[in-house]
N, C-alpha and C. Protein backbone atom coordinates (compact mmCIF):
# COMPACT_ATOMS: atom_id res chain seq x y z
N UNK A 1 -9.24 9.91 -6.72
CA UNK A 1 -9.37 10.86 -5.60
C UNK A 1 -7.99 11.35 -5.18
N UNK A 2 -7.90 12.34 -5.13
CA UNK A 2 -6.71 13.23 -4.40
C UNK A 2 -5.76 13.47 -3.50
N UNK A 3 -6.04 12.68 -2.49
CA UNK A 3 -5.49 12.58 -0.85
C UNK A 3 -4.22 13.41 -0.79
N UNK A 4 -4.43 14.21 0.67
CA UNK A 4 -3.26 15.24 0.64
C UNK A 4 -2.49 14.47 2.42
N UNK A 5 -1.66 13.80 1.67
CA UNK A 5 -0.77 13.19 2.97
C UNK A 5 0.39 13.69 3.36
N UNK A 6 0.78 14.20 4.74
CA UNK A 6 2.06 14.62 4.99
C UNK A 6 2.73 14.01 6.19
N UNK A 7 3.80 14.06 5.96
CA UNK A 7 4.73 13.57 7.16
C UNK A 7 5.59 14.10 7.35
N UNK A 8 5.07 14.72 9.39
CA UNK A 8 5.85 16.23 9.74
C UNK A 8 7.19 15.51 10.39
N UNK A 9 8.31 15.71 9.73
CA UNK A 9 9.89 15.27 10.31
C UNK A 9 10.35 15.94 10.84
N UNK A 10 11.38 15.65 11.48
CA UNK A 10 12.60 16.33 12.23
C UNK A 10 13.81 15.55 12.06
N UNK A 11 14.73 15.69 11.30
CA UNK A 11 15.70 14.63 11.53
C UNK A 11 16.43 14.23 12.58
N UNK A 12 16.21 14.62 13.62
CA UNK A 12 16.94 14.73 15.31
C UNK A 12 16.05 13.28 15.70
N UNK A 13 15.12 12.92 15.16
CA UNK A 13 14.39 11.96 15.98
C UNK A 13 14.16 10.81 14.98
N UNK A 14 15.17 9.77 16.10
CA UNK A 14 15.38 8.06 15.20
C UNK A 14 13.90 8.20 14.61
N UNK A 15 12.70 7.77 16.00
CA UNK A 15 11.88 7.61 14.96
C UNK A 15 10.69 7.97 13.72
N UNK A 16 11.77 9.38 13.28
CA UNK A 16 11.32 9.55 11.79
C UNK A 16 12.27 8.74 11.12
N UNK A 17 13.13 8.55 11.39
CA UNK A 17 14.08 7.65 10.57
C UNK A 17 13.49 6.69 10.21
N UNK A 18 12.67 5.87 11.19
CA UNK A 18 12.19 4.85 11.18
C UNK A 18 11.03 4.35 9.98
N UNK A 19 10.46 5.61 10.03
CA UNK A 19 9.36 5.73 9.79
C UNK A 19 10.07 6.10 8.05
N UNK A 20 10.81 6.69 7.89
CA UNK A 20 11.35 7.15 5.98
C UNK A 20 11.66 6.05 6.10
N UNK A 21 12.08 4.51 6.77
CA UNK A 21 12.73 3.92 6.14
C UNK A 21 11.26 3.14 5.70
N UNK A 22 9.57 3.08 6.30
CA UNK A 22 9.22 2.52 6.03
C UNK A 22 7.82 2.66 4.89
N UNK A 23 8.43 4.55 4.69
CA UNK A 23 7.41 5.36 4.13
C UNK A 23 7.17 4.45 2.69
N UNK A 24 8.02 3.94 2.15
CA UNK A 24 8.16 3.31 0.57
C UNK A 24 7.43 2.33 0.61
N UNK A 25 7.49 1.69 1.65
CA UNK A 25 6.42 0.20 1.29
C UNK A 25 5.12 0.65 1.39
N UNK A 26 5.02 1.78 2.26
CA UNK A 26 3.28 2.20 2.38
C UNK A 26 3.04 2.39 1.38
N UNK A 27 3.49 3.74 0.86
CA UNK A 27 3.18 4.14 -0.86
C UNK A 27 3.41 2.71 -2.14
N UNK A 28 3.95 1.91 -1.88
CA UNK A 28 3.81 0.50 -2.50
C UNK A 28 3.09 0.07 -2.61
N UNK A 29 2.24 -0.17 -1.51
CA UNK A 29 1.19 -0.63 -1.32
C UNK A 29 -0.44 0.07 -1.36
N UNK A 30 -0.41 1.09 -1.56
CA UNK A 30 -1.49 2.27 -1.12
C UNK A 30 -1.92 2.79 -2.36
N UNK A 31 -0.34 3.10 -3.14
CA UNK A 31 -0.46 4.02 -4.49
C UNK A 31 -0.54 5.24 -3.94
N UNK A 32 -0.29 6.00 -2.71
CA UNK A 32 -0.53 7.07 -2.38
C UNK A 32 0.42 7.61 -2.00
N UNK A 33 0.93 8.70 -2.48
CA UNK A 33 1.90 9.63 -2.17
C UNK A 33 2.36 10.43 -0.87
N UNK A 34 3.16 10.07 0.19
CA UNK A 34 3.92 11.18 1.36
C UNK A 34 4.39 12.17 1.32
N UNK A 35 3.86 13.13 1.16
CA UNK A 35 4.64 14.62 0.82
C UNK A 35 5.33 14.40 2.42
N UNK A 36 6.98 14.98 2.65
CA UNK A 36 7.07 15.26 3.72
C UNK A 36 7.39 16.86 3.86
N UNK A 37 7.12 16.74 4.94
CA UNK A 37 7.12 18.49 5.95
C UNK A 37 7.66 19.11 6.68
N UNK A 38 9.42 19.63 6.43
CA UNK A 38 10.27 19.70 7.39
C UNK A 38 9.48 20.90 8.58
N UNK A 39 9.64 20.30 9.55
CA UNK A 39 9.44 20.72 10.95
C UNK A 39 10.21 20.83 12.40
N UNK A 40 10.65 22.19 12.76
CA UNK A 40 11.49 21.35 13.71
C UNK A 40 10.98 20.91 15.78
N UNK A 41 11.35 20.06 15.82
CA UNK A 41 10.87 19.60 16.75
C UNK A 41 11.07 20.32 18.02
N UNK A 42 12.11 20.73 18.02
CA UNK A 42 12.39 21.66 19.62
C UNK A 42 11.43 22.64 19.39
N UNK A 43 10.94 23.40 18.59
CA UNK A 43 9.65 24.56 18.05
C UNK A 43 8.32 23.70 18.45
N UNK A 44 7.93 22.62 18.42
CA UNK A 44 6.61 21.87 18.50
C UNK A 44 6.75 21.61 20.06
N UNK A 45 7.84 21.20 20.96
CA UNK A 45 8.11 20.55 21.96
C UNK A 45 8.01 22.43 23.05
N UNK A 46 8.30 23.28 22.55
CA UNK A 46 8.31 24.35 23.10
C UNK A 46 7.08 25.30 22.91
N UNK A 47 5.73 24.60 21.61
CA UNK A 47 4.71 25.66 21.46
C UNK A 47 3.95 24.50 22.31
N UNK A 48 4.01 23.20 22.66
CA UNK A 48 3.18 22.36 23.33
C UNK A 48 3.40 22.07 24.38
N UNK A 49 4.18 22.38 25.06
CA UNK A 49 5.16 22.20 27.00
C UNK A 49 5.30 21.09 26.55
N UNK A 50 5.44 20.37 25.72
CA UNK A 50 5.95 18.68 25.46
C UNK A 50 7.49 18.53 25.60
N UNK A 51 8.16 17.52 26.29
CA UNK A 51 9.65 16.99 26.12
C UNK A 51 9.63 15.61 25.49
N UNK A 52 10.86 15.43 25.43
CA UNK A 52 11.27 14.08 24.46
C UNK A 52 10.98 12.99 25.60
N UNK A 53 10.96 11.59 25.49
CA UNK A 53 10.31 10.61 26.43
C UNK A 53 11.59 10.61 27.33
N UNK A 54 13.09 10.77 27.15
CA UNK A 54 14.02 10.19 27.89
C UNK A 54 13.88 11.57 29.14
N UNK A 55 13.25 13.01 28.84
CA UNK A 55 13.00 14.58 29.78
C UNK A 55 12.02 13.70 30.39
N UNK A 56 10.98 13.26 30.13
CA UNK A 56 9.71 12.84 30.62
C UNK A 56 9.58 11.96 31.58
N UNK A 57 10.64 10.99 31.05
CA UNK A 57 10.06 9.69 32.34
C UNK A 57 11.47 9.48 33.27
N UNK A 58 11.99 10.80 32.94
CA UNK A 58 13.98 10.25 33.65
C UNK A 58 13.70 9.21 35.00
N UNK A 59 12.64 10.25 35.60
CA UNK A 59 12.40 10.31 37.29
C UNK A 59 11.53 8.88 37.20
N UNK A 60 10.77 7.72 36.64
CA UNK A 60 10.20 6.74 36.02
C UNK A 60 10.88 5.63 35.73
N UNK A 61 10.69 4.82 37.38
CA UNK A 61 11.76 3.33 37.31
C UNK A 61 11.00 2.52 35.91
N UNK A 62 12.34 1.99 35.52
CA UNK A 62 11.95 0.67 34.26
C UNK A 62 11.32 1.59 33.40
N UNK A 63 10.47 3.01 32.83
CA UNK A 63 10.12 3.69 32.04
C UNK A 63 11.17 3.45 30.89
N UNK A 64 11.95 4.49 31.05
CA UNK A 64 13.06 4.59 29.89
C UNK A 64 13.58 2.89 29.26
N UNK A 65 13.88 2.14 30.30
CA UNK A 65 14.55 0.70 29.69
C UNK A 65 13.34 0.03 29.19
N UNK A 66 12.43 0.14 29.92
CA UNK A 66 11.26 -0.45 28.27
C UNK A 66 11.10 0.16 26.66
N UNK A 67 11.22 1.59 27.48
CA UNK A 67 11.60 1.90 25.98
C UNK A 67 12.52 1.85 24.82
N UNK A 68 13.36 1.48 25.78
CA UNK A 68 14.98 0.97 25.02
C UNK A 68 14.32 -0.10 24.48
N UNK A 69 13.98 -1.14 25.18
CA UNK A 69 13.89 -2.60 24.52
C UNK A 69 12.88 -2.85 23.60
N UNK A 70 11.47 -1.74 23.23
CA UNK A 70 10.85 -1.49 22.47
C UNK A 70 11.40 -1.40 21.13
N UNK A 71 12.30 -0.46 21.45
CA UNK A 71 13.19 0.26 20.08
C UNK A 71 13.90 -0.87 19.52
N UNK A 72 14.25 -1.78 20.62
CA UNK A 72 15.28 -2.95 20.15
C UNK A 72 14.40 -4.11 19.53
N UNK A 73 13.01 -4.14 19.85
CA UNK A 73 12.35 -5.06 18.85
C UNK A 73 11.82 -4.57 17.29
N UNK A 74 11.78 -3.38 17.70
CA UNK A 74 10.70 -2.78 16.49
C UNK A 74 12.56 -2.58 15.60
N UNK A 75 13.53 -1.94 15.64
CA UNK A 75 14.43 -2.61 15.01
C UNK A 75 14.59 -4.27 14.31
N UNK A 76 14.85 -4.84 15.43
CA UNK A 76 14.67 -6.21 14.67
C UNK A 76 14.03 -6.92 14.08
N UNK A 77 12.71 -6.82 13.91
CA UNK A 77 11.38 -6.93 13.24
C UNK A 77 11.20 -6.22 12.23
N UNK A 78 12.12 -5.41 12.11
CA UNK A 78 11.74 -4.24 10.48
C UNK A 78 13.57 -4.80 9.58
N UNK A 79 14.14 -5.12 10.71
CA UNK A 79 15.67 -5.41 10.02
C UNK A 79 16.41 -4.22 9.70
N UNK A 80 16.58 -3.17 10.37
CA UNK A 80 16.96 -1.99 10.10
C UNK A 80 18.69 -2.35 10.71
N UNK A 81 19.36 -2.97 9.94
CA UNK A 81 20.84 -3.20 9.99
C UNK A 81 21.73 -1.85 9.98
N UNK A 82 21.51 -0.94 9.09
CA UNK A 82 21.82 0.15 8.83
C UNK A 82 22.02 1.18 9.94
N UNK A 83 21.07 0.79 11.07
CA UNK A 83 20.71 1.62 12.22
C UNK A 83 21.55 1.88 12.92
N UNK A 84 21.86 3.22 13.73
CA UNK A 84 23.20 3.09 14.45
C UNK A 84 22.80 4.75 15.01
N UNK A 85 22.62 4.13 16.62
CA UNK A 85 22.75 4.93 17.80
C UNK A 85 23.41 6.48 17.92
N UNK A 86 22.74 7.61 17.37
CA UNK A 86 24.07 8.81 17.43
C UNK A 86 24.58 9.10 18.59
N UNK A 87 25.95 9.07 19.08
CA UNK A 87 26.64 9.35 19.81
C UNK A 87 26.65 10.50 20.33
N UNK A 88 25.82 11.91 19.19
CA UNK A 88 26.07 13.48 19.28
C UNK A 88 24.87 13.71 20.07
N UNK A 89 23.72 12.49 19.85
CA UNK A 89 22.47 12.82 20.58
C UNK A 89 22.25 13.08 22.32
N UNK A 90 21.31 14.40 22.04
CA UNK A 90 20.40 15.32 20.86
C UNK A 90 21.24 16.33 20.06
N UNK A 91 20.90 16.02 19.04
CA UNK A 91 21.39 17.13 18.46
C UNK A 91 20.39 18.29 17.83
N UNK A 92 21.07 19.84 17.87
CA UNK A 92 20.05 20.88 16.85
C UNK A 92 19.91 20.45 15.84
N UNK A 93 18.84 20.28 15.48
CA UNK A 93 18.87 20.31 13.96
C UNK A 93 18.40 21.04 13.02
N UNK A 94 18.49 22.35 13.92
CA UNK A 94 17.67 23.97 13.12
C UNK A 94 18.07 23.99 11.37
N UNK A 95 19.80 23.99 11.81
CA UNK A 95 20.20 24.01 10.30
C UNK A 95 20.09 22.96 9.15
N UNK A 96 20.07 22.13 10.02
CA UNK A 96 19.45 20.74 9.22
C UNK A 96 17.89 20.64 8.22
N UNK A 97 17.07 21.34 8.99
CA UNK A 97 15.64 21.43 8.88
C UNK A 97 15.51 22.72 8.17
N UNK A 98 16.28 23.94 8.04
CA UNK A 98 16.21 25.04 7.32
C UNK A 98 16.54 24.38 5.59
N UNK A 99 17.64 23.78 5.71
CA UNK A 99 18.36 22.97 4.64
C UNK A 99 17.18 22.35 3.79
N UNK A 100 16.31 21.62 4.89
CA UNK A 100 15.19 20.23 4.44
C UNK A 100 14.33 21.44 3.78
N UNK A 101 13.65 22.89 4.21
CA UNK A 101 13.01 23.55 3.62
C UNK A 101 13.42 24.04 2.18
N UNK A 102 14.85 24.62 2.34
CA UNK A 102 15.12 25.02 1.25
C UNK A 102 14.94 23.73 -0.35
N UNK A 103 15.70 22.90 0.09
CA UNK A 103 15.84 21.31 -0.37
C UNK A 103 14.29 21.20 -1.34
N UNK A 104 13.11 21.56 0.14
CA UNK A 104 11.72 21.11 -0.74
C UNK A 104 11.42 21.89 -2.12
N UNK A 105 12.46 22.85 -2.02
CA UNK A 105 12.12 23.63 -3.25
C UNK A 105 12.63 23.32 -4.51
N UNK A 106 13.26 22.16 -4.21
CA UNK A 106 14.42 21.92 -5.61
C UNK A 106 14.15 20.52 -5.83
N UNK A 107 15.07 20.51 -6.70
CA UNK A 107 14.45 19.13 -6.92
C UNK A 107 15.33 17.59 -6.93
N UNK A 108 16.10 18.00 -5.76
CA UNK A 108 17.23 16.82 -4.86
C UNK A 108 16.16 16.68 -3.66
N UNK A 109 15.30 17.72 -3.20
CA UNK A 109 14.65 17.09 -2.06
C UNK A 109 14.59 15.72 -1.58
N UNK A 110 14.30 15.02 -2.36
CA UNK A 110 14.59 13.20 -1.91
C UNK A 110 15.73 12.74 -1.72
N UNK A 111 16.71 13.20 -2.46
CA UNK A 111 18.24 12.66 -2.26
C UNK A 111 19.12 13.55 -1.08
N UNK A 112 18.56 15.14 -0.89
CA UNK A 112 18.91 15.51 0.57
C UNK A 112 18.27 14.94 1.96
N UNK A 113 16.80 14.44 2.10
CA UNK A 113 16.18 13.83 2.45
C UNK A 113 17.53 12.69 3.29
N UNK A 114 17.85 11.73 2.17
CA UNK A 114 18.17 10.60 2.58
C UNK A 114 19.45 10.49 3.24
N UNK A 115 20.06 11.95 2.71
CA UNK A 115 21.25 11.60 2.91
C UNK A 115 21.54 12.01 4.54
N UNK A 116 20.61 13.10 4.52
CA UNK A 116 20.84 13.70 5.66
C UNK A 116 20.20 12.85 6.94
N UNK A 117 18.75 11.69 6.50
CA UNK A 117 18.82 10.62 7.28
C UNK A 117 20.55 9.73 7.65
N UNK A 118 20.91 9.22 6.57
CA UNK A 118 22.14 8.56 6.80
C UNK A 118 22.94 8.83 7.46
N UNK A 119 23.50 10.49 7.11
CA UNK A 119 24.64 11.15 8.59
C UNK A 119 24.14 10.84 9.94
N UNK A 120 22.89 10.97 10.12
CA UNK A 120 22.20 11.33 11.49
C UNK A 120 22.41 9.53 12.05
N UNK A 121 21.35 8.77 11.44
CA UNK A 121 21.45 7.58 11.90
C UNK A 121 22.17 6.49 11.51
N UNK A 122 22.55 6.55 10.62
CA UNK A 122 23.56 5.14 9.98
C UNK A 122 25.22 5.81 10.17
N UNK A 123 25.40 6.83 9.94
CA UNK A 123 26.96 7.19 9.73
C UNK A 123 27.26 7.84 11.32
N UNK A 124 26.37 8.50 12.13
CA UNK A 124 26.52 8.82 13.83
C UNK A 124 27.03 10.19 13.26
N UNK A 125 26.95 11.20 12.47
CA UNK A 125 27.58 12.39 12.74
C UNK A 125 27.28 13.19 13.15
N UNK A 126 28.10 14.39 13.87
CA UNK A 126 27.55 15.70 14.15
C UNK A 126 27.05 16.72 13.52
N UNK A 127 25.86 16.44 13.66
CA UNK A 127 25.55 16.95 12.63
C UNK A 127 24.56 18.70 13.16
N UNK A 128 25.08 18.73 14.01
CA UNK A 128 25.05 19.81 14.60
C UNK A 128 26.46 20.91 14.12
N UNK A 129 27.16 20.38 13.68
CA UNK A 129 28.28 21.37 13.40
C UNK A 129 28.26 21.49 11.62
N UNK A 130 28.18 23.02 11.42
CA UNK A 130 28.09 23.68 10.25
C UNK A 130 29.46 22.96 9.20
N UNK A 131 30.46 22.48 9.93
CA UNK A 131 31.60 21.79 8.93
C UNK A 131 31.20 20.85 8.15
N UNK A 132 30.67 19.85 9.64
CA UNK A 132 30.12 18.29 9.34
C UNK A 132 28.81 18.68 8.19
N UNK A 133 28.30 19.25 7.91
CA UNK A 133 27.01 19.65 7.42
C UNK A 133 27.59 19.81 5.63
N UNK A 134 28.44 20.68 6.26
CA UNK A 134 28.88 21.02 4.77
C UNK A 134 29.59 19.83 3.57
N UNK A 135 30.42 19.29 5.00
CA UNK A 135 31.21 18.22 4.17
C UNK A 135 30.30 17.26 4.00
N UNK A 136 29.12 16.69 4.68
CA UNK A 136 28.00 15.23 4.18
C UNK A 136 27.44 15.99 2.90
N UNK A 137 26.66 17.22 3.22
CA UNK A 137 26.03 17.69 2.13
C UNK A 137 26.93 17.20 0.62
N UNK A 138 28.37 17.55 0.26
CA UNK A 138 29.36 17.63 -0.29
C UNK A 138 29.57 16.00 -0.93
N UNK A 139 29.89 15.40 0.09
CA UNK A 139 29.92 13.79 -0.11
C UNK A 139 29.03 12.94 -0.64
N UNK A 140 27.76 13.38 -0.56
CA UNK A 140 26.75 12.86 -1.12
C UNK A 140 25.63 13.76 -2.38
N UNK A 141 26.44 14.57 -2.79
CA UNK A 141 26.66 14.55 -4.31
C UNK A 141 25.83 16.31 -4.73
N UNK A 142 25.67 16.90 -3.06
CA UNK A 142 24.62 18.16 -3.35
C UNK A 142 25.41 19.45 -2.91
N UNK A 143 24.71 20.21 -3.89
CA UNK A 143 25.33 21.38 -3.46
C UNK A 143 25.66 21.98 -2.33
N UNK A 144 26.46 22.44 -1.79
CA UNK A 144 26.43 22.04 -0.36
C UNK A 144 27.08 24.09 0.33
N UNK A 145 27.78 24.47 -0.85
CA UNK A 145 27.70 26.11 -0.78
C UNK A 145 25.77 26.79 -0.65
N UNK A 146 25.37 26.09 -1.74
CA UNK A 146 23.92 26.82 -2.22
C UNK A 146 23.33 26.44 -0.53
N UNK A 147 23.19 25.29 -0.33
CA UNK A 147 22.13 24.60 0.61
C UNK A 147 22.73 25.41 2.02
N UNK A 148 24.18 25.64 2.14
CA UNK A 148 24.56 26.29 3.61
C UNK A 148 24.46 27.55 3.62
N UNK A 149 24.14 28.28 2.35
CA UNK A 149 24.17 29.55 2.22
C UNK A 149 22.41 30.14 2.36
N UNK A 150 21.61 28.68 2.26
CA UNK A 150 20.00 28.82 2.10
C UNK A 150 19.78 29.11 3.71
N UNK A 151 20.07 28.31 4.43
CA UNK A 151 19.95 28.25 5.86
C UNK A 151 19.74 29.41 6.52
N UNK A 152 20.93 30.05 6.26
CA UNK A 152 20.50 32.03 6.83
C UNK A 152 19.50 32.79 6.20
N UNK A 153 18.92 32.07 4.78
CA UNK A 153 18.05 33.31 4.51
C UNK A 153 16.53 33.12 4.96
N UNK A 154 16.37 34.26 5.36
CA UNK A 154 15.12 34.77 6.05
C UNK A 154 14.14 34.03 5.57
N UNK A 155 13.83 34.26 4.53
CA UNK A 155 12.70 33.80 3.87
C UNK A 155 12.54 32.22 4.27
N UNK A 156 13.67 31.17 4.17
CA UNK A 156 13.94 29.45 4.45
C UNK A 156 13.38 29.69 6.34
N UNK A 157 13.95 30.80 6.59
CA UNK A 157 13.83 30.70 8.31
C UNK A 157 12.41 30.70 8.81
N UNK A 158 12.04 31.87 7.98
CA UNK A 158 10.34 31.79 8.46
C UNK A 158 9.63 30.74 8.50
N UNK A 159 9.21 30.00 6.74
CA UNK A 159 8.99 29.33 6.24
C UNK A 159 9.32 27.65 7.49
N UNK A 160 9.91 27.53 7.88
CA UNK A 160 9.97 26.24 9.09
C UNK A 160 9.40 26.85 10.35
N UNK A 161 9.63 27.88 10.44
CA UNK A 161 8.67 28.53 11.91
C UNK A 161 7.31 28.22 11.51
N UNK A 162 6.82 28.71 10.18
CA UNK A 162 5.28 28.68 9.59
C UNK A 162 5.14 27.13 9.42
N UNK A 163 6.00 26.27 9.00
CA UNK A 163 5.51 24.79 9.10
C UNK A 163 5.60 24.26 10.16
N UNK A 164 6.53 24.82 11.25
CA UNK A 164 6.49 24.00 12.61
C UNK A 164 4.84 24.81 13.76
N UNK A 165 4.07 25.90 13.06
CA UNK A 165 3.04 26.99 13.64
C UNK A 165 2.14 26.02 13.41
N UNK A 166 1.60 25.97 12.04
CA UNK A 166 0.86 25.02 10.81
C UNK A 166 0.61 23.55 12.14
N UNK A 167 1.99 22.97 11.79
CA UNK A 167 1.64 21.46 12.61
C UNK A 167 1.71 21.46 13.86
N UNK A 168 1.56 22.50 14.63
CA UNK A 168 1.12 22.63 16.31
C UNK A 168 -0.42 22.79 16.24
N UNK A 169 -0.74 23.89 15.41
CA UNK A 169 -2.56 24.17 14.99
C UNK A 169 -3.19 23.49 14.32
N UNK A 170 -2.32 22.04 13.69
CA UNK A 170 -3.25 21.44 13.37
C UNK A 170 -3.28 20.10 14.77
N UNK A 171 -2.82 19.97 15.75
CA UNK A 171 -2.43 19.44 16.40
C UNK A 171 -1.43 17.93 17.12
N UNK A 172 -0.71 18.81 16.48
CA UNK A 172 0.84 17.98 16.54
C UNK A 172 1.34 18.40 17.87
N UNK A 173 2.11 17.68 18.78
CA UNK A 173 3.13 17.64 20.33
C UNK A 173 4.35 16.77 19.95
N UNK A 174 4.40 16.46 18.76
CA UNK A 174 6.26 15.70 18.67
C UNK A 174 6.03 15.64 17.32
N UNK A 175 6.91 14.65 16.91
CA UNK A 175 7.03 13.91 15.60
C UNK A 175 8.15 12.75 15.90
N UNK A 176 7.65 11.30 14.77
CA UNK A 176 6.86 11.76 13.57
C UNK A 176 5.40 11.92 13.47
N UNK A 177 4.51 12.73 12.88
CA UNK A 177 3.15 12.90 13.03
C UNK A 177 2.94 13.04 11.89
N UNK A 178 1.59 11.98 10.90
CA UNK A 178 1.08 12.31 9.67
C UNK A 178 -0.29 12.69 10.23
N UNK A 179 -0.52 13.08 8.81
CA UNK A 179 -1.59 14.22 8.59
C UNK A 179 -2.37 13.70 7.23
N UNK A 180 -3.59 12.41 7.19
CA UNK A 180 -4.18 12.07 6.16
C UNK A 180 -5.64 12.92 6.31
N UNK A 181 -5.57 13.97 5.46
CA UNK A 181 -6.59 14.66 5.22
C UNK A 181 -7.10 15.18 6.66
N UNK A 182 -6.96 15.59 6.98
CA UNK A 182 -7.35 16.35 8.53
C UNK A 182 -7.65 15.10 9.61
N UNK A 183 -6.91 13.65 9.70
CA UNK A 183 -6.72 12.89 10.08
C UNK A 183 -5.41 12.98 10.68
N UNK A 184 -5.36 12.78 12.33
CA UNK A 184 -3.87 12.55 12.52
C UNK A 184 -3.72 11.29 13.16
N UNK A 185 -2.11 11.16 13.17
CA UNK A 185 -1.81 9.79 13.71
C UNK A 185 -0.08 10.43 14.46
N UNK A 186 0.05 9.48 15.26
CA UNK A 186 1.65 10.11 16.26
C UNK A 186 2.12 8.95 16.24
N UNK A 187 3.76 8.84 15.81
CA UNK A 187 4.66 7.96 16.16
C UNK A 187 4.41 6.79 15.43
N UNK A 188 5.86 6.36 15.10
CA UNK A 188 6.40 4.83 14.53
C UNK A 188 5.26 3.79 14.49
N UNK A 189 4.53 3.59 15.77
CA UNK A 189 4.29 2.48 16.30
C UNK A 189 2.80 2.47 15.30
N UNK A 190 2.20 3.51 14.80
CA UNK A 190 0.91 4.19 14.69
C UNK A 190 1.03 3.51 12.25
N UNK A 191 2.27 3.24 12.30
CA UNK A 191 2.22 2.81 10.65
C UNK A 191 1.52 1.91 10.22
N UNK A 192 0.51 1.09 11.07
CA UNK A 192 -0.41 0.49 10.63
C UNK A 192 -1.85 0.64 10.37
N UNK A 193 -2.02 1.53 11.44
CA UNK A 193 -3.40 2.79 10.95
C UNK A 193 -3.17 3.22 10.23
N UNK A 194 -1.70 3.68 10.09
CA UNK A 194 -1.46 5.04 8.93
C UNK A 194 -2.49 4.51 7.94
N UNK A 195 -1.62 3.32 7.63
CA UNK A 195 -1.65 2.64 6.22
C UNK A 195 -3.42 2.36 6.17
N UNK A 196 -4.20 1.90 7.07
CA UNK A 196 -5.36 2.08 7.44
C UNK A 196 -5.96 3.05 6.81
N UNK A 197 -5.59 4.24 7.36
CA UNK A 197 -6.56 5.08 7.01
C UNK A 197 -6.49 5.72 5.64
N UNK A 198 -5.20 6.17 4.89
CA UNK A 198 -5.02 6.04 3.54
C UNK A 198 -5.97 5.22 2.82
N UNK A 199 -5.85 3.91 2.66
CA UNK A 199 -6.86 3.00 2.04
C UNK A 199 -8.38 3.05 2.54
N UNK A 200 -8.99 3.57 3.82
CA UNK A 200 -9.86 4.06 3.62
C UNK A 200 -10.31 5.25 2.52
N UNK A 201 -9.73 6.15 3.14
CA UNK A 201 -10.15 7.66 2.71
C UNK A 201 -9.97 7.41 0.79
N UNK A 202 -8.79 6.68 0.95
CA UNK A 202 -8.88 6.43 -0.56
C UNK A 202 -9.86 5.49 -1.78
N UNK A 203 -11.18 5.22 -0.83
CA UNK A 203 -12.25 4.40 -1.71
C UNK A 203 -13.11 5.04 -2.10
């Protein structure tokens, strides 16, 4: 059977990070494939009046510091050593996510994928600035003229408007959000249904 699984990212938000770091054991275990779906999140957060949890609960005693200490278990329980707080956060990550579109078309997609996880959360860069962009792209082994030169063209620009349209109508308000067969699921915490419902749908 066929299963059409996606996972709508944004690289601005740890927890998609979280979630690529734990996409491999699912498909390990499942046999089922994650297409992911660059999307950008300020576009989903602006077609749904949705904000990020730290806009949401500012005004919300002990809100935010539970959520800190959430983050600080579900870290230590997955062993994510690698992990590391961006300093630049929030950052745009328009050009980042234009990049991730162009990227899906070639066939480094997985190795831009990762790398561009790594700047964001393991290395802390700005990755909001077109330099920093150029030089990680560069350092980690990809074309990095082609990929900064993809970003402006129209066609890459639409194309993330139409995937960030796509995962509002199918009903998405953040990410990370998968999509198992007209099945959805929201957020990190939700990778055990994921994995759930995959192995259903897949009998």
């Amino acid at each position: 059977m066929s299963l059409n699984i996606e996972f709508h990212y944004d690289f601005g938000s740890p927890n998609t990070y979280f979630c690529h770091r734990l996409i491999p054991g699912i498909e390990e275990r499942t046999g089922a494939q994650i297409n992911y779906c660059p999307v950008l999140l300020g576009g989903i957060f602006k077609a749904t009046n949705n904000r990020s949890p730290m806009e949401q609960f500012a005004e919300v005693k002990n809100k935010n510091e539970y959520q800190a200490l959430e983050m600080k278990r579900f870290i230590a329980r997955h062993h994510f050593s690698d992990y590391r707080s961006n300093p630049h956060f929030p950052i745009n990550t328009i050009n980042l996510m234009r990049g991730a579109v162009y990227a899906s078309h070639q066939d480094y997609y997985k190795r831009y994928i990762e790398a561009m996880y790594r700047c964001m959360w393991e290395q802390g860069k700005n990755m909001a600035d077109p330099e920093v962009i150029a030089e990680s792209l560069s350092e980690h082994g990809l074309p990095a003229d082609e990929i900064v030169a993809a970003m402006q063209n129209p066609a890459i620009k639409q194309e993330l408007i139409s995937n960030t349209s796509r995962s509002v109508e199918r009903g998405a308000f953040g990410s990370p959000t998968f999509f198992v067969g007209d099945e959805m699921l929201f957020g990190k915490d939700r990778l055990l249904e994921l994995e759930e419902e995959i192995v259903s749908q897949m009998r």
